[in-house]
PDB file of N, CA and C in Angstrom:
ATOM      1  N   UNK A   1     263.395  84.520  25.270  1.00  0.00           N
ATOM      2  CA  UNK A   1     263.238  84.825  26.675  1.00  0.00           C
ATOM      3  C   UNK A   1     264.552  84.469  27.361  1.00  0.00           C
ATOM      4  N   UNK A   2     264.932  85.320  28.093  1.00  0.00           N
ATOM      5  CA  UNK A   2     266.518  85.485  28.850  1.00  0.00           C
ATOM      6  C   UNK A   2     266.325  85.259  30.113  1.00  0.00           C
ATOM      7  N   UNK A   3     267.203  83.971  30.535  1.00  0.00           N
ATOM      8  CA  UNK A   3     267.315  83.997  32.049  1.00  0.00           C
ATOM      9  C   UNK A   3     267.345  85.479  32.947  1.00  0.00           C
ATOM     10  N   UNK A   4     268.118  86.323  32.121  1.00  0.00           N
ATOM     11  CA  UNK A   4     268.509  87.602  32.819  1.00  0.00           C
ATOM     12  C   UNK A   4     267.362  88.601  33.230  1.00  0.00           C
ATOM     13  N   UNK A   5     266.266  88.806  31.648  1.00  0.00           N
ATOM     14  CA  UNK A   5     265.441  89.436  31.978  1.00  0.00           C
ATOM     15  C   UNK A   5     264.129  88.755  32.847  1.00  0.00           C
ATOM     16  N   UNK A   6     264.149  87.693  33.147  1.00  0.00           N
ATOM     17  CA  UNK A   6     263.566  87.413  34.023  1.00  0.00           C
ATOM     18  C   UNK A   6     263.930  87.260  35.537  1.00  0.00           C
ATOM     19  N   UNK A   7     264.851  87.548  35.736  1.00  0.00           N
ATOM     20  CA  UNK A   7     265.982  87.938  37.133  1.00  0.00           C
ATOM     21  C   UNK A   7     265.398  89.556  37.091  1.00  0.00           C
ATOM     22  N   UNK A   8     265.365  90.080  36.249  1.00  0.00           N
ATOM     23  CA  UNK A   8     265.285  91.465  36.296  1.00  0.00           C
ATOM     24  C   UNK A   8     263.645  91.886  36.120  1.00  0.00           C
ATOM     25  N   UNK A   9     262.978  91.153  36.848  1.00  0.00           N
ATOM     26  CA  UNK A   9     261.690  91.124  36.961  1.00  0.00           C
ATOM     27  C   UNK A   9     260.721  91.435  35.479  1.00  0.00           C
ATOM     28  N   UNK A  10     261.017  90.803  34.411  1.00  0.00           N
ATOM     29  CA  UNK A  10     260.446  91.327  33.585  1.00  0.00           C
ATOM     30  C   UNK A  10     259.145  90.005  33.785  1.00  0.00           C
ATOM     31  N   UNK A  11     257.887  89.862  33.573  1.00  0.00           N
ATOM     32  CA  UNK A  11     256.543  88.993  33.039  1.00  0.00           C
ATOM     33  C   UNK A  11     256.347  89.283  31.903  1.00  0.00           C
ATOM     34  N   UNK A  12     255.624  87.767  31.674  1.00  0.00           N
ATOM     35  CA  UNK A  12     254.975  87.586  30.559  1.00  0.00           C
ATOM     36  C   UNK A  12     253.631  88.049  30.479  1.00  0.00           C
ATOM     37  N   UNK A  13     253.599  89.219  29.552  1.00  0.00           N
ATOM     38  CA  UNK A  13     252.601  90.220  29.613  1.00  0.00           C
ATOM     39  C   UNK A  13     251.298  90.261  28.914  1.00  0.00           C
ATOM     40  N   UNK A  14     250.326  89.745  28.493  1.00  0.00           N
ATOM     41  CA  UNK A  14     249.487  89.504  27.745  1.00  0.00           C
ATOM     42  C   UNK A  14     248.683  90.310  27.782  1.00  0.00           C
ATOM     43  N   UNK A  15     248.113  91.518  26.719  1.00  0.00           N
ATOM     44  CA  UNK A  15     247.050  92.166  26.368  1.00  0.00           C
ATOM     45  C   UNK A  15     245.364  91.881  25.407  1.00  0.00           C
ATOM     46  N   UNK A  16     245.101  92.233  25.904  1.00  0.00           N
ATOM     47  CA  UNK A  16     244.219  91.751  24.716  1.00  0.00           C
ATOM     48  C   UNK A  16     243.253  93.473  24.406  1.00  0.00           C
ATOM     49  N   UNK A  17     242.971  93.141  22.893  1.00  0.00           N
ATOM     50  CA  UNK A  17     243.257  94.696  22.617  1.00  0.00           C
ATOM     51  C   UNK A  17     241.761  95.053  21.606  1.00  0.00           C
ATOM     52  N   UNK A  18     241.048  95.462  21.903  1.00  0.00           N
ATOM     53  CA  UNK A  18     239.535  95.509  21.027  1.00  0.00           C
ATOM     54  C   UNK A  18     240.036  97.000  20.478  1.00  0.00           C
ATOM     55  N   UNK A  19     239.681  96.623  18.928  1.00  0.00           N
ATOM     56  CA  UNK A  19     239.665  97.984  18.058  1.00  0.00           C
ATOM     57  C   UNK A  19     238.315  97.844  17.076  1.00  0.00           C
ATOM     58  N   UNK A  20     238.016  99.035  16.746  1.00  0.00           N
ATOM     59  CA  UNK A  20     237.189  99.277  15.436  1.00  0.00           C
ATOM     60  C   UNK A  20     238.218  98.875  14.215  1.00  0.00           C
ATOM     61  N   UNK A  21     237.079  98.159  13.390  1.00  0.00           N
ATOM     62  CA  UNK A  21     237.760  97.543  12.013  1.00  0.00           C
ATOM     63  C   UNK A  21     237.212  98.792  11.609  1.00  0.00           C
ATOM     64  N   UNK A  22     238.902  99.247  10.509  1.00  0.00           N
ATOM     65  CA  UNK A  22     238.079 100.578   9.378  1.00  0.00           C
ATOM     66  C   UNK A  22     237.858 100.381   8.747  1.00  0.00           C
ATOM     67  N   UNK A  23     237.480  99.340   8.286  1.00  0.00           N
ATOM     68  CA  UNK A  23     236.160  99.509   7.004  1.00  0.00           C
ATOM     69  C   UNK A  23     234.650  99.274   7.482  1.00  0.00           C
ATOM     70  N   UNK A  24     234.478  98.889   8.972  1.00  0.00           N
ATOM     71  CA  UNK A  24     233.449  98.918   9.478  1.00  0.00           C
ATOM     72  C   UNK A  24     233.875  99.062  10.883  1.00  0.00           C
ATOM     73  N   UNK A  25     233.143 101.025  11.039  1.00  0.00           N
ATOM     74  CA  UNK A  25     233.404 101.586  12.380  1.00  0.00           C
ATOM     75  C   UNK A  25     232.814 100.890  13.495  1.00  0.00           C
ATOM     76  N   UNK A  26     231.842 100.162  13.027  1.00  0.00           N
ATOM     77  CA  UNK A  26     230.325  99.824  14.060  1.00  0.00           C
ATOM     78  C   UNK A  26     230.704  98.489  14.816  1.00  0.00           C
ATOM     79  N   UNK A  27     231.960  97.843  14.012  1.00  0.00           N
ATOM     80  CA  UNK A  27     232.233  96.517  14.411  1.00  0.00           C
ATOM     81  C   UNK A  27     233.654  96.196  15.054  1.00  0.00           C
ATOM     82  N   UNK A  28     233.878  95.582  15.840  1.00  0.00           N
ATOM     83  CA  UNK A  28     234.524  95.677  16.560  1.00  0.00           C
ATOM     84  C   UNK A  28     235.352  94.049  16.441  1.00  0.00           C
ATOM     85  N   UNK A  29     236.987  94.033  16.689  1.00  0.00           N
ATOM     86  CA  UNK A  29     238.147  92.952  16.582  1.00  0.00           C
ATOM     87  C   UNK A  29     238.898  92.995  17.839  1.00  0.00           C
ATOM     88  N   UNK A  30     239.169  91.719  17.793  1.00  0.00           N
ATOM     89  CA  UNK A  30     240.513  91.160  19.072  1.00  0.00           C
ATOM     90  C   UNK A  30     241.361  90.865  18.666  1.00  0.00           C
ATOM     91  N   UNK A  31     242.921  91.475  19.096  1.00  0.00           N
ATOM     92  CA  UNK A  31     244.197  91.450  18.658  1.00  0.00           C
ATOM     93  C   UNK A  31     244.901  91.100  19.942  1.00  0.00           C
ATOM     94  N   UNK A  32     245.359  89.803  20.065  1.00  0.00           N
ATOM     95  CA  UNK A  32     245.756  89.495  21.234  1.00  0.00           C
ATOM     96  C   UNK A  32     247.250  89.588  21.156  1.00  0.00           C
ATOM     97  N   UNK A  33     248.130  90.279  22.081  1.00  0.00           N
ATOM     98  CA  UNK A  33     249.732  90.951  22.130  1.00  0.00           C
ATOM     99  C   UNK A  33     250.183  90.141  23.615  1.00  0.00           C
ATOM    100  N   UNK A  34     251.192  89.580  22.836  1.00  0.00           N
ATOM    101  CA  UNK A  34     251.713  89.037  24.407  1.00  0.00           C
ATOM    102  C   UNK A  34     253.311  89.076  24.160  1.00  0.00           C
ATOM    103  N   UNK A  35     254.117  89.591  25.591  1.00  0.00           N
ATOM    104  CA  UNK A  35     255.714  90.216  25.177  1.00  0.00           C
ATOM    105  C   UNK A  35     256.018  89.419  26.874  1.00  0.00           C
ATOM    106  N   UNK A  36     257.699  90.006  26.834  1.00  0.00           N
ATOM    107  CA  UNK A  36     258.005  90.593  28.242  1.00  0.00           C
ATOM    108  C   UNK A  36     258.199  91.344  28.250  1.00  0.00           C
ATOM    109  N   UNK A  37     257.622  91.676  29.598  1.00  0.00           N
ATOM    110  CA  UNK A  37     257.374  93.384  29.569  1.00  0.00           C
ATOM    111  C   UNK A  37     257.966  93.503  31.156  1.00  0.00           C
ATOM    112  N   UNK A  38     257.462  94.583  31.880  1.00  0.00           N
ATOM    113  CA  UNK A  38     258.393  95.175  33.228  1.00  0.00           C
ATOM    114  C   UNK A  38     256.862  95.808  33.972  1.00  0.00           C
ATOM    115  N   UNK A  39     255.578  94.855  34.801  1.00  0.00           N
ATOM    116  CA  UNK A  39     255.189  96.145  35.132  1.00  0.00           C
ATOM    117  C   UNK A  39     255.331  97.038  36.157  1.00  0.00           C
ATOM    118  N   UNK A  40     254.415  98.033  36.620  1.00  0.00           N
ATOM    119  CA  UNK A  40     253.500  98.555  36.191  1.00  0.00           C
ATOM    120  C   UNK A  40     253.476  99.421  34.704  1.00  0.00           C
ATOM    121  N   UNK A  41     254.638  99.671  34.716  1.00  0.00           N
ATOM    122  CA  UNK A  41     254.905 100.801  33.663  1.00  0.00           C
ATOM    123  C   UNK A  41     254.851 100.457  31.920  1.00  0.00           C
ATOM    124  N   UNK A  42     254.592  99.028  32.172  1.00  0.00           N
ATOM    125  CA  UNK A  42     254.704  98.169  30.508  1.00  0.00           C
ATOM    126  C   UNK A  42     255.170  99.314  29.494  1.00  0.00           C
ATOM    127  N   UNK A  43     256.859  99.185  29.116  1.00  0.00           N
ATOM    128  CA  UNK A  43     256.990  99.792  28.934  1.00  0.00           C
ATOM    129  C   UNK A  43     257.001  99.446  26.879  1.00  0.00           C
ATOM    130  N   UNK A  44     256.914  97.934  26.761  1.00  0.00           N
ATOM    131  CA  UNK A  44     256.919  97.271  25.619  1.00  0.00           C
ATOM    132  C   UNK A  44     255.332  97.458  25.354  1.00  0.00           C
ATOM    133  N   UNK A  45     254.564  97.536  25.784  1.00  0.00           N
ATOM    134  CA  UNK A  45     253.316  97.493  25.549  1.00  0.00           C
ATOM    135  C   UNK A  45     253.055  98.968  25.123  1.00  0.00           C
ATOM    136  N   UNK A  46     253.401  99.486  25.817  1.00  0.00           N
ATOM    137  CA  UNK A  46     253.428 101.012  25.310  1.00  0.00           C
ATOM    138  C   UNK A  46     253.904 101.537  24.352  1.00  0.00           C
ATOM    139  N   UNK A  47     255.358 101.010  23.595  1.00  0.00           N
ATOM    140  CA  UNK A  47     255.714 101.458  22.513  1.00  0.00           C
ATOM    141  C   UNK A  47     254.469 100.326  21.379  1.00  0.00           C
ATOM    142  N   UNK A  48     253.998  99.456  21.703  1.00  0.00           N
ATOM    143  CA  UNK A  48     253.380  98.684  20.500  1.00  0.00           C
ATOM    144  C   UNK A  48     252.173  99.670  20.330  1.00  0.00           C
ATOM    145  N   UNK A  49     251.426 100.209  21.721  1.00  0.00           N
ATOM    146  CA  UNK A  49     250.414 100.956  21.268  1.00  0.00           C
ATOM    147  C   UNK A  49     250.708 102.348  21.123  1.00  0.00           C
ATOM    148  N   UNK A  50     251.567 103.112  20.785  1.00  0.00           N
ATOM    149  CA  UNK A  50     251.929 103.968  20.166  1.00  0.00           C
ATOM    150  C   UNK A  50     251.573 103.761  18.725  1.00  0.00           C
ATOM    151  N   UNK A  51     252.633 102.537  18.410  1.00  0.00           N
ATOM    152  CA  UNK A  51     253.031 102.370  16.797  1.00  0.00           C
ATOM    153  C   UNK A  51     251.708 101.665  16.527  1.00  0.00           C
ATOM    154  N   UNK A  52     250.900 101.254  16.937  1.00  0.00           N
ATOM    155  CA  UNK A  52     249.249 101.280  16.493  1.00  0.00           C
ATOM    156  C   UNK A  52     248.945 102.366  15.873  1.00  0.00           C
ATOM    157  N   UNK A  53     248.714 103.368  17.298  1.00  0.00           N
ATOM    158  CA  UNK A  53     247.918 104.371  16.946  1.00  0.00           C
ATOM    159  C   UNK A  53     248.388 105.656  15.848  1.00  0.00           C
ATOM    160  N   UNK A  54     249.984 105.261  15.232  1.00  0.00           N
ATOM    161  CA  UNK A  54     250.656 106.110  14.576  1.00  0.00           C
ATOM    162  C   UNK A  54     250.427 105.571  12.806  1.00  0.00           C
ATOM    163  N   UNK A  55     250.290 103.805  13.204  1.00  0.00           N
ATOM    164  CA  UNK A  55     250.706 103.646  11.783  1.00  0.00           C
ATOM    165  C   UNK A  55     249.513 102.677  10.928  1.00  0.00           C
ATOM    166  N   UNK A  56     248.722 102.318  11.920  1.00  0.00           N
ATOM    167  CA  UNK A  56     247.357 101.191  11.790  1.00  0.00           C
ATOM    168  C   UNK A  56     246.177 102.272  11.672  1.00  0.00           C
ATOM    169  N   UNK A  57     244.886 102.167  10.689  1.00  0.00           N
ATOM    170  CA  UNK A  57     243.778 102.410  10.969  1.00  0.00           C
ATOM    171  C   UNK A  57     242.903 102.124  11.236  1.00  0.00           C
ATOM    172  N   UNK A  58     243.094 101.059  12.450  1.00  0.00           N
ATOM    173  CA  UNK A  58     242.090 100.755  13.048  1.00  0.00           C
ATOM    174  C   UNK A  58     242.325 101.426  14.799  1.00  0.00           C
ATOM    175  N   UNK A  59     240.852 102.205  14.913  1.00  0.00           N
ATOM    176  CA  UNK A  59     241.015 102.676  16.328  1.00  0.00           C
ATOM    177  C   UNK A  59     240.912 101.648  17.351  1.00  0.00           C
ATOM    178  N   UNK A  60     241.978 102.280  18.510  1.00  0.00           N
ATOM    179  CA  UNK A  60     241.954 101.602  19.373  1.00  0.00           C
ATOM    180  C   UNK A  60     240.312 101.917  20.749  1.00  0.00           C
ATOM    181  N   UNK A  61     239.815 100.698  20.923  1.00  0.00           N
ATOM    182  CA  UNK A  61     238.889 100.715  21.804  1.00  0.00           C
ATOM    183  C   UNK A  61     238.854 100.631  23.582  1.00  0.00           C
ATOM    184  N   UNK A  62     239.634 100.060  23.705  1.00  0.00           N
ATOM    185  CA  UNK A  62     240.398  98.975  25.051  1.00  0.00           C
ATOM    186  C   UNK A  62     241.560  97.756  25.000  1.00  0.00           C
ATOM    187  N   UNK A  63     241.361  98.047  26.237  1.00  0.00           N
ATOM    188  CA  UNK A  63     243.223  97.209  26.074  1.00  0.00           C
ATOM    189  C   UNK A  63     242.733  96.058  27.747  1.00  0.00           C
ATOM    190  N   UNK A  64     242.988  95.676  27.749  1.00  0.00           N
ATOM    191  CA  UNK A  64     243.027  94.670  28.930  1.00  0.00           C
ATOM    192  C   UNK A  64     244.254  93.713  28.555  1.00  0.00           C
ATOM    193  N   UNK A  65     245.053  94.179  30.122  1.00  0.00           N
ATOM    194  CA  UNK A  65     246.354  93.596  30.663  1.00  0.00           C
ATOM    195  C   UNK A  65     246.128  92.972  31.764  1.00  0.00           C
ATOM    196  N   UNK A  66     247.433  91.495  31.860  1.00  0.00           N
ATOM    197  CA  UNK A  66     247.229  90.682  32.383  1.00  0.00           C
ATOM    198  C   UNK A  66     248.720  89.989  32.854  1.00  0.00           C
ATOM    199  N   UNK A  67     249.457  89.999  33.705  1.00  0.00           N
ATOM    200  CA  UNK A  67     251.129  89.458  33.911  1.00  0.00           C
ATOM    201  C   UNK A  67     251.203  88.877  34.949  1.00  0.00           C
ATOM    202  N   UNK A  68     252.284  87.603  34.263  1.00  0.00           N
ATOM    203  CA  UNK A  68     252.250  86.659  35.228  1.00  0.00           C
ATOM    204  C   UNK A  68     254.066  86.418  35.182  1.00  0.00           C
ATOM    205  N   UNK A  69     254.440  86.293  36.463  1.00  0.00           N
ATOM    206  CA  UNK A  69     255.965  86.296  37.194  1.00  0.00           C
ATOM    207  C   UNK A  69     256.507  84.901  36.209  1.00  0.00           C
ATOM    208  N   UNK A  70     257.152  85.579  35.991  1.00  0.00           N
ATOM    209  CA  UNK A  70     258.043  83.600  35.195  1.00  0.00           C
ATOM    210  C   UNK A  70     259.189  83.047  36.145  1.00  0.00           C
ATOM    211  N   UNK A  71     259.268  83.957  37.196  1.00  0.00           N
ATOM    212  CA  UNK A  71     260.326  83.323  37.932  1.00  0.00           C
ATOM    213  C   UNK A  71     260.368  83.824  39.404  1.00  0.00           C
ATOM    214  N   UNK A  72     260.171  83.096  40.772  1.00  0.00           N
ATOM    215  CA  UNK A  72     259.721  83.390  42.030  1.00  0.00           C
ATOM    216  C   UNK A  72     260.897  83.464  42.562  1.00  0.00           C
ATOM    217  N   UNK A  73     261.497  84.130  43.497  1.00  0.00           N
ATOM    218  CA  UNK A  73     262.638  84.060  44.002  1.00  0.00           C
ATOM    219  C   UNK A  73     263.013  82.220  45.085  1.00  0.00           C
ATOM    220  N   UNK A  74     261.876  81.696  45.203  1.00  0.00           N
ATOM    221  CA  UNK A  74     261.855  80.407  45.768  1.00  0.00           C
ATOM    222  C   UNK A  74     262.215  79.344  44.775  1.00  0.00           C
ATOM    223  N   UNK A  75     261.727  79.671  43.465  1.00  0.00           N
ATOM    224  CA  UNK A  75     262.742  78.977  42.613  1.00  0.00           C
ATOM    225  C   UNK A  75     263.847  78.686  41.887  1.00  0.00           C
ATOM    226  N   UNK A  76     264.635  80.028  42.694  1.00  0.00           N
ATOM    227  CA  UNK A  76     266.160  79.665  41.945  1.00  0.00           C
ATOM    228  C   UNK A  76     266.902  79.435  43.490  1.00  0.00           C
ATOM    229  N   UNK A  77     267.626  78.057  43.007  1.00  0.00           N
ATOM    230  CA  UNK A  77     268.886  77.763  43.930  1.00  0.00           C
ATOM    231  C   UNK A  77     270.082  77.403  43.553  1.00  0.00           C
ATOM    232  N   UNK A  78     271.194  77.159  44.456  1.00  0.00           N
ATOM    233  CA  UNK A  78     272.643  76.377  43.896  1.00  0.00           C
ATOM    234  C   UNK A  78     272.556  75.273  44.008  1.00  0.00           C
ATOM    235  N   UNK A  79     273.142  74.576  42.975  1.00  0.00           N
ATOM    236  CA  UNK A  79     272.869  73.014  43.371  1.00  0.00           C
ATOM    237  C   UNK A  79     273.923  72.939  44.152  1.00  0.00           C
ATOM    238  N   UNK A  80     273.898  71.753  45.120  1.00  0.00           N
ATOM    239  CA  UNK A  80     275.207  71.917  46.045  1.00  0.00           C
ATOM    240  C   UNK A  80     276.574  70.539  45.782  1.00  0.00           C
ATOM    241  N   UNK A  81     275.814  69.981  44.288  1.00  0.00           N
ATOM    242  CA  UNK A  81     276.786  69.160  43.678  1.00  0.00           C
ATOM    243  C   UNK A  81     276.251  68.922  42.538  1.00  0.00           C
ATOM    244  N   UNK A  82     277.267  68.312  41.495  1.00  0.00           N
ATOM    245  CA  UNK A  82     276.634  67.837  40.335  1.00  0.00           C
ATOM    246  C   UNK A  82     277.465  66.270  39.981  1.00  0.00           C
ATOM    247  N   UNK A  83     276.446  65.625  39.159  1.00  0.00           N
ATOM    248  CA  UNK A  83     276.375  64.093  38.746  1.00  0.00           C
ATOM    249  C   UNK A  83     276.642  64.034  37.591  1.00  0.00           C
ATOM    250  N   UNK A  84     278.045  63.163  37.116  1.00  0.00           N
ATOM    251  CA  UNK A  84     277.707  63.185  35.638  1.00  0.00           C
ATOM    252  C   UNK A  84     277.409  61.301  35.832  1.00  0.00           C
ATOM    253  N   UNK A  85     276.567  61.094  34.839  1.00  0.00           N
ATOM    254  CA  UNK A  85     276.552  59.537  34.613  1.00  0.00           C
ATOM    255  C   UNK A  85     276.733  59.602  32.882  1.00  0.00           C
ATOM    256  N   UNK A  86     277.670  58.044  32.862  1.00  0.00           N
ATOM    257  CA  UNK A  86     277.946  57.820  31.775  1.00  0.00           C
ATOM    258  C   UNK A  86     277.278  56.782  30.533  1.00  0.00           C
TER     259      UNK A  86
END
């Protein structure tokens, strides 16, 4: 995690992702995915569920998303001196 991309509004994005297990259609798994991502447009979340649905056989059911700011503009300042102690 990069000071930068969190200047550049990226959150910590957490999905949580219910699929059918294929070897049993009837039953259902939680695959919990958490990145930084950019929203609304999650654009990391989107390439992961692509490459799910391209390369995994298990179908996807639902997705529930959830992002939280890692950095408020009230918490970055200049310090207006610095201390060294020896």
């Amino acid at each position: 995690m990069t000071f930068v991309k969190m200047l550049a509004d990226y959150r910590l994005t957490t999905a949580e992702i219910l699929y059918h297990m294929p070897d049993h259609p009837g039953l259902l798994q939680t695959y919990v995915w958490q990145e930084l991502d950019i929203a609304p447009r999650f654009p990391e979340l989107s390439r992961f569920l692509d490459f799910w649905q391209r390369e995994l056989d298990g179908k996807l059911h639902s997705v529930k998303v959830a992002g939280q700011k890692l950095i408020q503009p009230s918490e970055v300042r200049l310090a207006g001196f610095a201390v060294t102690l020896h």
